[in-house]
Protein backbone atom coordinates (compact mmCIF):
# COMPACT_ATOMS: atom_id res chain seq x y z
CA UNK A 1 -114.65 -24.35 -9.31
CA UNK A 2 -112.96 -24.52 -12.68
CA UNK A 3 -111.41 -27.75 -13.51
CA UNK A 4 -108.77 -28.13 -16.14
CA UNK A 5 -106.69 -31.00 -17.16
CA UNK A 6 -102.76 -30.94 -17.42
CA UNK A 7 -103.60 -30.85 -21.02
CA UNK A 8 -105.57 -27.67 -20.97
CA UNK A 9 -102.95 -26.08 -18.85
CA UNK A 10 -100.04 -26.70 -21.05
CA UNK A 11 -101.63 -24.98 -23.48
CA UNK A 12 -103.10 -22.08 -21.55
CA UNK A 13 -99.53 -21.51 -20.33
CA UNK A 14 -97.74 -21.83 -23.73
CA UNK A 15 -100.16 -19.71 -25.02
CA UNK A 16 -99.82 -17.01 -22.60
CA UNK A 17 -95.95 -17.19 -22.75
CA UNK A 18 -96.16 -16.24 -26.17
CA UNK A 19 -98.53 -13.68 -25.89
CA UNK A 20 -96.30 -11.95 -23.27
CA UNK A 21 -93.10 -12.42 -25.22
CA UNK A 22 -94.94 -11.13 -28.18
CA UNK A 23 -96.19 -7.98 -26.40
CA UNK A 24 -93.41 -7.07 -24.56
CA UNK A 25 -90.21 -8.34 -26.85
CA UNK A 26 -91.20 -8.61 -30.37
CA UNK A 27 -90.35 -6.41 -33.35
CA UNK A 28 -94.27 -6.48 -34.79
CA UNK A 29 -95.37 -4.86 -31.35
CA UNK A 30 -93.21 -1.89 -31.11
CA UNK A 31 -96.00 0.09 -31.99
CA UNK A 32 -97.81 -0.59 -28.91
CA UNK A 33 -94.74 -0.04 -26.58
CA UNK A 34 -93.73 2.97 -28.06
CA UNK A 35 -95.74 5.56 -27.07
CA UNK A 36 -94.53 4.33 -23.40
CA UNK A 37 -90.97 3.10 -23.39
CA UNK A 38 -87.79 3.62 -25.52
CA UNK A 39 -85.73 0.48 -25.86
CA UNK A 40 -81.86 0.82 -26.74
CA UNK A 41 -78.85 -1.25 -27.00
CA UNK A 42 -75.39 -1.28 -25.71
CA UNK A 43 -72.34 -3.85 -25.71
CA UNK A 44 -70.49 -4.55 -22.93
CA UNK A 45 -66.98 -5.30 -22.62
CA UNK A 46 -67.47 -9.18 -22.86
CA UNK A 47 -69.41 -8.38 -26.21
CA UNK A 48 -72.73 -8.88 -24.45
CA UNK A 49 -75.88 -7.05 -26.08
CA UNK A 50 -77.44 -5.26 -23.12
CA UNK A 51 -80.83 -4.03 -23.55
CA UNK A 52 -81.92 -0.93 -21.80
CA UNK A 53 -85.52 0.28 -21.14
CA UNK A 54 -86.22 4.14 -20.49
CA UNK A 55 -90.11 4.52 -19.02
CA UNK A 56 -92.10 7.39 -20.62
CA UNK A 57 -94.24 10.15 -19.27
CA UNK A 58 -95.81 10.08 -15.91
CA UNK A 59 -98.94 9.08 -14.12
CA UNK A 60 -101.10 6.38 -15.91
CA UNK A 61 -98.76 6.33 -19.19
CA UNK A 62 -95.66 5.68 -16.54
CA UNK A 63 -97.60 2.80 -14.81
CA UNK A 64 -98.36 1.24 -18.43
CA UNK A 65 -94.77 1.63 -19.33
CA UNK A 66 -93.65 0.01 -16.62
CA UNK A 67 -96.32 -2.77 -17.31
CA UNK A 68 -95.20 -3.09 -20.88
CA UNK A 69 -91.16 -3.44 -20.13
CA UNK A 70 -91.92 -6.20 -17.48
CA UNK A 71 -92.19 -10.07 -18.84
CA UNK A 72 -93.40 -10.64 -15.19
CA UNK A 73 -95.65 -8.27 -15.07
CA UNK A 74 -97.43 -8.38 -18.43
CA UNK A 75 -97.88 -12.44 -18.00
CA UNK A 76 -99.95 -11.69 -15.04
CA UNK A 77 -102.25 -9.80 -17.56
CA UNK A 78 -101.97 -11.73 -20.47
CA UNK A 79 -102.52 -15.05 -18.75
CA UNK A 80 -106.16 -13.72 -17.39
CA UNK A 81 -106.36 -12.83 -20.91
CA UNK A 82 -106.00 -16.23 -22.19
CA UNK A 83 -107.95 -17.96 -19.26
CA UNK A 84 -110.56 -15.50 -19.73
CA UNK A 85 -110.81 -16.26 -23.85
CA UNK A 86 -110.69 -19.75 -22.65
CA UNK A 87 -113.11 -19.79 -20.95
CA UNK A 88 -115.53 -17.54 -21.73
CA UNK A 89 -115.27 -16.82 -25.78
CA UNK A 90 -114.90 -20.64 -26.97
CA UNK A 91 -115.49 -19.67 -30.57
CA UNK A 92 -111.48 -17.87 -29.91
CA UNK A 93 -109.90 -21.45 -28.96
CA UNK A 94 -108.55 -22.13 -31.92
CA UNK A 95 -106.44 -18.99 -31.60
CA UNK A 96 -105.26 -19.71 -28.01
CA UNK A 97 -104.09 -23.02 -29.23
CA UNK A 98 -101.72 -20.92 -32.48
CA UNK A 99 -100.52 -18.95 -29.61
CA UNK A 100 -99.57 -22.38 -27.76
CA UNK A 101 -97.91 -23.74 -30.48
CA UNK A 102 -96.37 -20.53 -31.52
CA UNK A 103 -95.00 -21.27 -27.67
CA UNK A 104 -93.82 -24.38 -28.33
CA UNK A 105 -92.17 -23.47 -31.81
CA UNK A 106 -90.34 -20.09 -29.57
CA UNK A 107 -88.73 -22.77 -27.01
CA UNK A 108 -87.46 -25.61 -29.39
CA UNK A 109 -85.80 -22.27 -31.49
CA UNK A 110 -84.05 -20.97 -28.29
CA UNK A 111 -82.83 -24.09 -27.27
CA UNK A 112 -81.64 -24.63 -30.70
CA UNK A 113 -79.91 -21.53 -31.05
CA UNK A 114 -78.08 -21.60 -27.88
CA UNK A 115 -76.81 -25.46 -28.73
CA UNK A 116 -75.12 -23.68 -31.82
């Protein structure tokens, strides 16, 4: 059985939030989600910006589209992902723990903004 401290899993989790945010949200990953989904943006009447994902292809590039447009979904992956560097590539640590505080850094701006 694999122990880990409240410590350790703080950081695993941080880590894998940003990973998924990065994957599936972020500008310098497009290039990954491209080939699978097309993103656009409308504006309601309230002013909201509503963003609107249209699923590519069919078979296997449909199923990975539809992994890559969900936060849910893609945080299932990308926290094995983490666990799995974790755990079994040490040497990669120091990179799960940027990803943490990357994690950290992504909350305290959110909160920040929406306090504005």
């Amino acid at each position: 059985m694999i122990e880990l401290n409240w410590l350790e899993l703080l950081i695993l989790a941080l880590a894998s939030f940003r990973l998924t945010h990065l994957i599936v949200y972020d500008d310098i990953m497009e290039f990954l989600r491209k080939p699978f989904i097309s993103v656009s943006y409308t504006t309601d009447d309230q002013g909201t910006i509503i963003r609107e994902t249209n699923i590519q292809g069919t078979g296997i590039r449909y199923w990975i589209g539809t992994l890559l447009s969900c936060h849910w979904c893609t945080g299932v992956w990308c926290a094995m992902a983490v666990v799995a560097v974790f755990y079994y590539i040490p040497v990669l640590n120091p990179i799960v723990v940027v990803f943490a505080v990357a994690g950290i850094a992504a909350l305290v701006e959110t909160y920040l903004l929406r306090r504005l």
